[in-house]
PDB file of N, CA and C in Angstrom:
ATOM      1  N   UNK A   1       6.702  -4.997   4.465  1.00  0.00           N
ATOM      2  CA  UNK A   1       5.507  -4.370   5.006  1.00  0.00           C
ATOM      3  C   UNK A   1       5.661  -2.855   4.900  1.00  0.00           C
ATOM      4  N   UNK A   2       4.768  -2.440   4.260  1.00  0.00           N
ATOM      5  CA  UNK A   2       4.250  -0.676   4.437  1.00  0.00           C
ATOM      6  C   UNK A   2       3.896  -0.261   5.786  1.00  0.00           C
ATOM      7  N   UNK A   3       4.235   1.383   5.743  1.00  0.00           N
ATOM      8  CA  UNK A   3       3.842   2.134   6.833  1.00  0.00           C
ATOM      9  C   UNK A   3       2.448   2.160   6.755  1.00  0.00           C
ATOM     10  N   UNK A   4       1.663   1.829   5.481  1.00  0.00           N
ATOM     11  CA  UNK A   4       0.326   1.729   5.066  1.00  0.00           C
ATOM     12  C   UNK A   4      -0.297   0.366   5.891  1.00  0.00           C
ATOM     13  N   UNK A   5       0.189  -0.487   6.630  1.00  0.00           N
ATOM     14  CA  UNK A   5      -0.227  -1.606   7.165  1.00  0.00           C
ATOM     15  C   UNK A   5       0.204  -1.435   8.487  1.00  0.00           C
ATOM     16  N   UNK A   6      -0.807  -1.878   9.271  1.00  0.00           N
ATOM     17  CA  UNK A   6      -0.812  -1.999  11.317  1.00  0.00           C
ATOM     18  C   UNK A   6      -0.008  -3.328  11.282  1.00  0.00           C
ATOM     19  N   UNK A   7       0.857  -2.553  12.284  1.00  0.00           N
ATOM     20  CA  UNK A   7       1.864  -3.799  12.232  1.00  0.00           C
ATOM     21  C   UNK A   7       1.690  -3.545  13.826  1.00  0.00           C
ATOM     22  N   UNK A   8       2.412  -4.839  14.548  1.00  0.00           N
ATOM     23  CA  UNK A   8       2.370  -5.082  16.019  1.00  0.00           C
ATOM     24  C   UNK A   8       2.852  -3.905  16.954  1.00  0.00           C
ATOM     25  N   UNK A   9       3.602  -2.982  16.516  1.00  0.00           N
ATOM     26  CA  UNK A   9       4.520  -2.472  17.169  1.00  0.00           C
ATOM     27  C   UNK A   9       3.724  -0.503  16.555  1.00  0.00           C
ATOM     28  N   UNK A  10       2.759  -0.874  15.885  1.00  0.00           N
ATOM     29  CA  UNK A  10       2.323   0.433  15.375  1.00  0.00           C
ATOM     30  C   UNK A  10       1.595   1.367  16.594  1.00  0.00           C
ATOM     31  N   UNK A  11       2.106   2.674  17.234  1.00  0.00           N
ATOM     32  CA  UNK A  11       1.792   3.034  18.454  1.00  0.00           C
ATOM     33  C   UNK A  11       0.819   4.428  17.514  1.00  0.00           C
ATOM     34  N   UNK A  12       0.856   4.741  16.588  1.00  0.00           N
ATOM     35  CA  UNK A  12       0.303   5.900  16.174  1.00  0.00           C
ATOM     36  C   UNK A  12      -0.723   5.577  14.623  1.00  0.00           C
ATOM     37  N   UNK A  13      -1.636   6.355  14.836  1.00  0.00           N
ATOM     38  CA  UNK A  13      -2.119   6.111  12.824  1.00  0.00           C
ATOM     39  C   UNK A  13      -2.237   7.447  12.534  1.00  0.00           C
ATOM     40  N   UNK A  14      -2.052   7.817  11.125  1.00  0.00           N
ATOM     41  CA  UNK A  14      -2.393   9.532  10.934  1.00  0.00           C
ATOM     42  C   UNK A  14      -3.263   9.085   9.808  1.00  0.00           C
ATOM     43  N   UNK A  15      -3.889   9.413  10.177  1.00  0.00           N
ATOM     44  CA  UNK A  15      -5.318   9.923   8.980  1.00  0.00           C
ATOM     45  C   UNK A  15      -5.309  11.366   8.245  1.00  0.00           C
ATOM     46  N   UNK A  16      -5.212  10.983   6.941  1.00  0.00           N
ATOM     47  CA  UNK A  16      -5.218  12.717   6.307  1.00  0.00           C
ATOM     48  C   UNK A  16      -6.049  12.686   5.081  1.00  0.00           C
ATOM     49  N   UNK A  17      -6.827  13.592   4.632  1.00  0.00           N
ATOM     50  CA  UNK A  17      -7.726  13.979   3.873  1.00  0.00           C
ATOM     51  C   UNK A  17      -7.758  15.209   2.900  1.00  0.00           C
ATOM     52  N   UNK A  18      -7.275  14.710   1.513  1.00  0.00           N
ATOM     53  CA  UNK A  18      -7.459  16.084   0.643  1.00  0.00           C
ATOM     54  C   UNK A  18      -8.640  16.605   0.428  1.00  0.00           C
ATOM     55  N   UNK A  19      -9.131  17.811   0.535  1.00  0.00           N
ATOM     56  CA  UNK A  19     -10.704  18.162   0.992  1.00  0.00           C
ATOM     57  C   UNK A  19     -10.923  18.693  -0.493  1.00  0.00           C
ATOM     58  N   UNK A  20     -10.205  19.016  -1.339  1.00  0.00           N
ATOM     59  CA  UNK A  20     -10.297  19.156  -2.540  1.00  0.00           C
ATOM     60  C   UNK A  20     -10.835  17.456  -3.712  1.00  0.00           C
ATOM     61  N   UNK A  21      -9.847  16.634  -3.309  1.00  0.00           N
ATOM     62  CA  UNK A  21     -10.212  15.771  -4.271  1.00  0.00           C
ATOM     63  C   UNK A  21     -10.767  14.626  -3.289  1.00  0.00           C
ATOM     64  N   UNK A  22     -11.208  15.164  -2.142  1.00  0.00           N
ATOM     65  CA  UNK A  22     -11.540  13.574  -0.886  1.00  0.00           C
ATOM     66  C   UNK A  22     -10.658  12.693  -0.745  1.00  0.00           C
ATOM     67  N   UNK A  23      -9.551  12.602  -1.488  1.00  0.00           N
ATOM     68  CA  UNK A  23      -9.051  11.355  -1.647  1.00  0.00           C
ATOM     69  C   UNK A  23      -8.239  11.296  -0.074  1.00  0.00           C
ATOM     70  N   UNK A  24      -7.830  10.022   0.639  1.00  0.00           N
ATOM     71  CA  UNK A  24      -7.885   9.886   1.779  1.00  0.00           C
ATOM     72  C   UNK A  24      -6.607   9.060   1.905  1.00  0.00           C
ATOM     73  N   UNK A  25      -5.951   9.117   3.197  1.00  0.00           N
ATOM     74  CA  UNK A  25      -5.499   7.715   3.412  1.00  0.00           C
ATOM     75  C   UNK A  25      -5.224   7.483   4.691  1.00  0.00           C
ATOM     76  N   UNK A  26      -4.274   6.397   5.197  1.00  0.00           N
ATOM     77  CA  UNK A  26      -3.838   6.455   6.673  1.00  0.00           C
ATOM     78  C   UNK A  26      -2.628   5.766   7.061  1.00  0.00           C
ATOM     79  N   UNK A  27      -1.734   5.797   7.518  1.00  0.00           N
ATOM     80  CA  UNK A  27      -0.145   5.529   7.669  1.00  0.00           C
ATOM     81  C   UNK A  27      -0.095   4.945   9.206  1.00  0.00           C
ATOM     82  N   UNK A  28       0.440   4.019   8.923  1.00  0.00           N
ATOM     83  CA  UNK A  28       0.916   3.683  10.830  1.00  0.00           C
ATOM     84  C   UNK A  28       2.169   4.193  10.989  1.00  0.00           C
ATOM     85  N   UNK A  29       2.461   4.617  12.262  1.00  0.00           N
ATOM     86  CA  UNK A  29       3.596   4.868  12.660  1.00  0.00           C
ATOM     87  C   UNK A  29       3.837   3.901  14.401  1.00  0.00           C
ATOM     88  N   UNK A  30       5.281   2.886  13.710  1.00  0.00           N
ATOM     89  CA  UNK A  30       5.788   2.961  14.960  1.00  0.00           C
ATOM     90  C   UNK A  30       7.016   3.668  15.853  1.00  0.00           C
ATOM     91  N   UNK A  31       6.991   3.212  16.909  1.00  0.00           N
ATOM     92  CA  UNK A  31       8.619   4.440  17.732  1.00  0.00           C
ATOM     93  C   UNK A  31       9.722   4.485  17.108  1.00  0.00           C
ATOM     94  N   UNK A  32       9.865   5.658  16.897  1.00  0.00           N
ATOM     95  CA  UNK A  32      10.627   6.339  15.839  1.00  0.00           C
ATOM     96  C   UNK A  32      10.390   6.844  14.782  1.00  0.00           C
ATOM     97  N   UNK A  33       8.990   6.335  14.113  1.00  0.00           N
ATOM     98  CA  UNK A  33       9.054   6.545  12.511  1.00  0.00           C
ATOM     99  C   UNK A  33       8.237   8.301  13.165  1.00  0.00           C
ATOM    100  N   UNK A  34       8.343   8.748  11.539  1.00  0.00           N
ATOM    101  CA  UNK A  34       7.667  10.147  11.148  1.00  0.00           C
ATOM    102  C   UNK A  34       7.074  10.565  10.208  1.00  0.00           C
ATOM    103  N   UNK A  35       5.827  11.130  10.462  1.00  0.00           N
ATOM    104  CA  UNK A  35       4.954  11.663   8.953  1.00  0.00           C
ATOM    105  C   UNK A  35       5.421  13.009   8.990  1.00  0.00           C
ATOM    106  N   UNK A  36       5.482  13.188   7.808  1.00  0.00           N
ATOM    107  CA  UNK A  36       5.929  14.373   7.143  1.00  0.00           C
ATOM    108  C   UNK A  36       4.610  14.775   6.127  1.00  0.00           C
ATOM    109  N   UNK A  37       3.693  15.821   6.411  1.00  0.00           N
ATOM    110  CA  UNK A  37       2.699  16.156   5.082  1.00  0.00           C
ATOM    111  C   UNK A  37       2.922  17.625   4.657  1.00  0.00           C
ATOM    112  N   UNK A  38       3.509  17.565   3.449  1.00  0.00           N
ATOM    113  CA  UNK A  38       3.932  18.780   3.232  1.00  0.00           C
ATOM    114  C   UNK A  38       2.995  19.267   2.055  1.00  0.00           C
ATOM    115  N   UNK A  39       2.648  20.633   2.060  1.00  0.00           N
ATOM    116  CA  UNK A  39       0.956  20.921   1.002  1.00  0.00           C
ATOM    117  C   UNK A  39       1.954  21.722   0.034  1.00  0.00           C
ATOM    118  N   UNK A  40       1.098  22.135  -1.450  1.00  0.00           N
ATOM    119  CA  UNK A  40       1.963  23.306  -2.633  1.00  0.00           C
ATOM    120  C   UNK A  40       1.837  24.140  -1.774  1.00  0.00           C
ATOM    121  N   UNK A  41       2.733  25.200  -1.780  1.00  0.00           N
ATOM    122  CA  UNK A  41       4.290  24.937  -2.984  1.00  0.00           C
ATOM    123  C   UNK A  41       5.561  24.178  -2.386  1.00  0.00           C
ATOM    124  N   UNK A  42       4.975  23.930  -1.055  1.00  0.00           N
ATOM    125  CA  UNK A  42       6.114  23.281  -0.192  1.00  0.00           C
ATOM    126  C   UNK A  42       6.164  21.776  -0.880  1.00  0.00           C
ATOM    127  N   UNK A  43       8.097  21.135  -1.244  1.00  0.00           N
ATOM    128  CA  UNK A  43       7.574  19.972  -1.057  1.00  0.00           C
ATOM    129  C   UNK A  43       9.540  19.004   0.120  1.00  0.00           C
ATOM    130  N   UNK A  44       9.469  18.133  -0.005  1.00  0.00           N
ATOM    131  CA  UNK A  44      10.266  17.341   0.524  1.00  0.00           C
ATOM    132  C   UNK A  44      11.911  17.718  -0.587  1.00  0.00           C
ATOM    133  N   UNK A  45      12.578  18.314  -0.045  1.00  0.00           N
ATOM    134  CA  UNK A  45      14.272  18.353  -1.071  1.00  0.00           C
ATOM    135  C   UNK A  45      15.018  16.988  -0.670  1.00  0.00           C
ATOM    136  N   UNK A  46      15.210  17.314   0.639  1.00  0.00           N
ATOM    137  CA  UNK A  46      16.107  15.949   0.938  1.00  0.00           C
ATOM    138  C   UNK A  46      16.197  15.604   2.118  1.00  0.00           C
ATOM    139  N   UNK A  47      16.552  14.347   2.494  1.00  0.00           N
ATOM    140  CA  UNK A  47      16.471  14.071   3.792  1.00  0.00           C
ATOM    141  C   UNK A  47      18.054  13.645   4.148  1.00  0.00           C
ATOM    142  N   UNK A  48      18.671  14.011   5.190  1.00  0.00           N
ATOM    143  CA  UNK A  48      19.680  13.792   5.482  1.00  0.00           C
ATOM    144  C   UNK A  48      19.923  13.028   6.687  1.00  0.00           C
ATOM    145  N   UNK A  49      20.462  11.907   7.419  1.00  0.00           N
ATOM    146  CA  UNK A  49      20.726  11.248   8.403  1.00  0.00           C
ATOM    147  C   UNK A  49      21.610  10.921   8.781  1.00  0.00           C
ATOM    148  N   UNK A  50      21.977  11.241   9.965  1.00  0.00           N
ATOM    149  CA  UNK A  50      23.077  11.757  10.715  1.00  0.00           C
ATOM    150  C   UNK A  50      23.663  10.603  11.399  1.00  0.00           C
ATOM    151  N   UNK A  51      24.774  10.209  12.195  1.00  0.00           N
ATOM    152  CA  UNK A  51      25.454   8.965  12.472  1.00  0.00           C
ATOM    153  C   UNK A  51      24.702   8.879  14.524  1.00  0.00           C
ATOM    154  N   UNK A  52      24.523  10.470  14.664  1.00  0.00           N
ATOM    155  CA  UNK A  52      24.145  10.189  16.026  1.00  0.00           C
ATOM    156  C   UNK A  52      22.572  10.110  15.583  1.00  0.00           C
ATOM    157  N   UNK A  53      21.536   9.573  15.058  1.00  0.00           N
ATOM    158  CA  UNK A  53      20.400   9.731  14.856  1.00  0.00           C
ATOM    159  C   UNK A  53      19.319  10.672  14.606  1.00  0.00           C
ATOM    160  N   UNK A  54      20.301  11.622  14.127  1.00  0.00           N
ATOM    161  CA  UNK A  54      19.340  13.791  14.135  1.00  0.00           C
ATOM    162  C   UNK A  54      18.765  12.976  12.145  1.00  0.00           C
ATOM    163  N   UNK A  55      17.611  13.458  12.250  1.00  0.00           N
ATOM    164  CA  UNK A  55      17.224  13.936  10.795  1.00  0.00           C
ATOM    165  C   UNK A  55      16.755  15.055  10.394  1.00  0.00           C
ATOM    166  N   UNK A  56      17.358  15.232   9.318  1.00  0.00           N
ATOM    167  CA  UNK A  56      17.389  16.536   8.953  1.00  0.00           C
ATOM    168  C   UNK A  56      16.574  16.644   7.842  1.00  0.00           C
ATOM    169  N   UNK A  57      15.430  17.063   7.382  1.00  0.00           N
ATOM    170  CA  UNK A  57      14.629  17.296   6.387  1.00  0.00           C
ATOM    171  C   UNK A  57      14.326  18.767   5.860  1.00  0.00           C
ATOM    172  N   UNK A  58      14.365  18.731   4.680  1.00  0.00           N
ATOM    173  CA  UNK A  58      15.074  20.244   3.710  1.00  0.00           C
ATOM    174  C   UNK A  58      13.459  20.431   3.233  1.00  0.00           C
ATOM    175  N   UNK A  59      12.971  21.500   3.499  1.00  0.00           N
ATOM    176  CA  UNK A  59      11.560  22.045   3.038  1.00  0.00           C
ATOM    177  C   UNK A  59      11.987  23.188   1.683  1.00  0.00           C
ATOM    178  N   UNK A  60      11.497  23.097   0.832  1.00  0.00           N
ATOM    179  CA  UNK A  60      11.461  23.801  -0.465  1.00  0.00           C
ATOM    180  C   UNK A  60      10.440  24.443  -0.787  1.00  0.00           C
ATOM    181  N   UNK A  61      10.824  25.480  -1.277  1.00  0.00           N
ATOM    182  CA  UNK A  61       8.912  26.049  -2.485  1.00  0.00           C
ATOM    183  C   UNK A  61       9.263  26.238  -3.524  1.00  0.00           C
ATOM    184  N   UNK A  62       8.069  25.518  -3.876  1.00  0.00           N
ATOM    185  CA  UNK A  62       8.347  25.601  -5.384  1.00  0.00           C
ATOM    186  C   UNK A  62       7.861  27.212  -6.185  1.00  0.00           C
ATOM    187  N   UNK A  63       8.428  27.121  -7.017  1.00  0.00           N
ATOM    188  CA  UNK A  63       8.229  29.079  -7.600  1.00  0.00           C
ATOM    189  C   UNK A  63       7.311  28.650  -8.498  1.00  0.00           C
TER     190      UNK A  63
END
């Protein structure tokens, strides 16, 4: 199952909208999970996860 599908335990939905091309979508989130929407020039480098539960997510720009 996708974060793209309501699942029993889904406590959040994010709805997001590119206003440029309309194109749309919507993500469930349950406890714990996380949306991340990152716009140009920013994008996602890496995600790192830690043994006590810290995540660490690396923001980039692109040149």
């Amino acid at each position: 199952m996708s974060a793209h599908e309501r699942r029993d335990d889904s406590i959040v939905r994010v709805t997001a909208e590119d206003l440029a091309t309309r194109e749309d979508g919507v993500v469930y989130l349950a406890e714990g999970d996380y949306a991340l929407i990152p716009t140009e020039p920013l994008y996602l480098d890496s995600t790192v996860r830690h043994v006590n539960g810290t995540v660490v997510l690396t923001l980039k720009r692109r040149q």
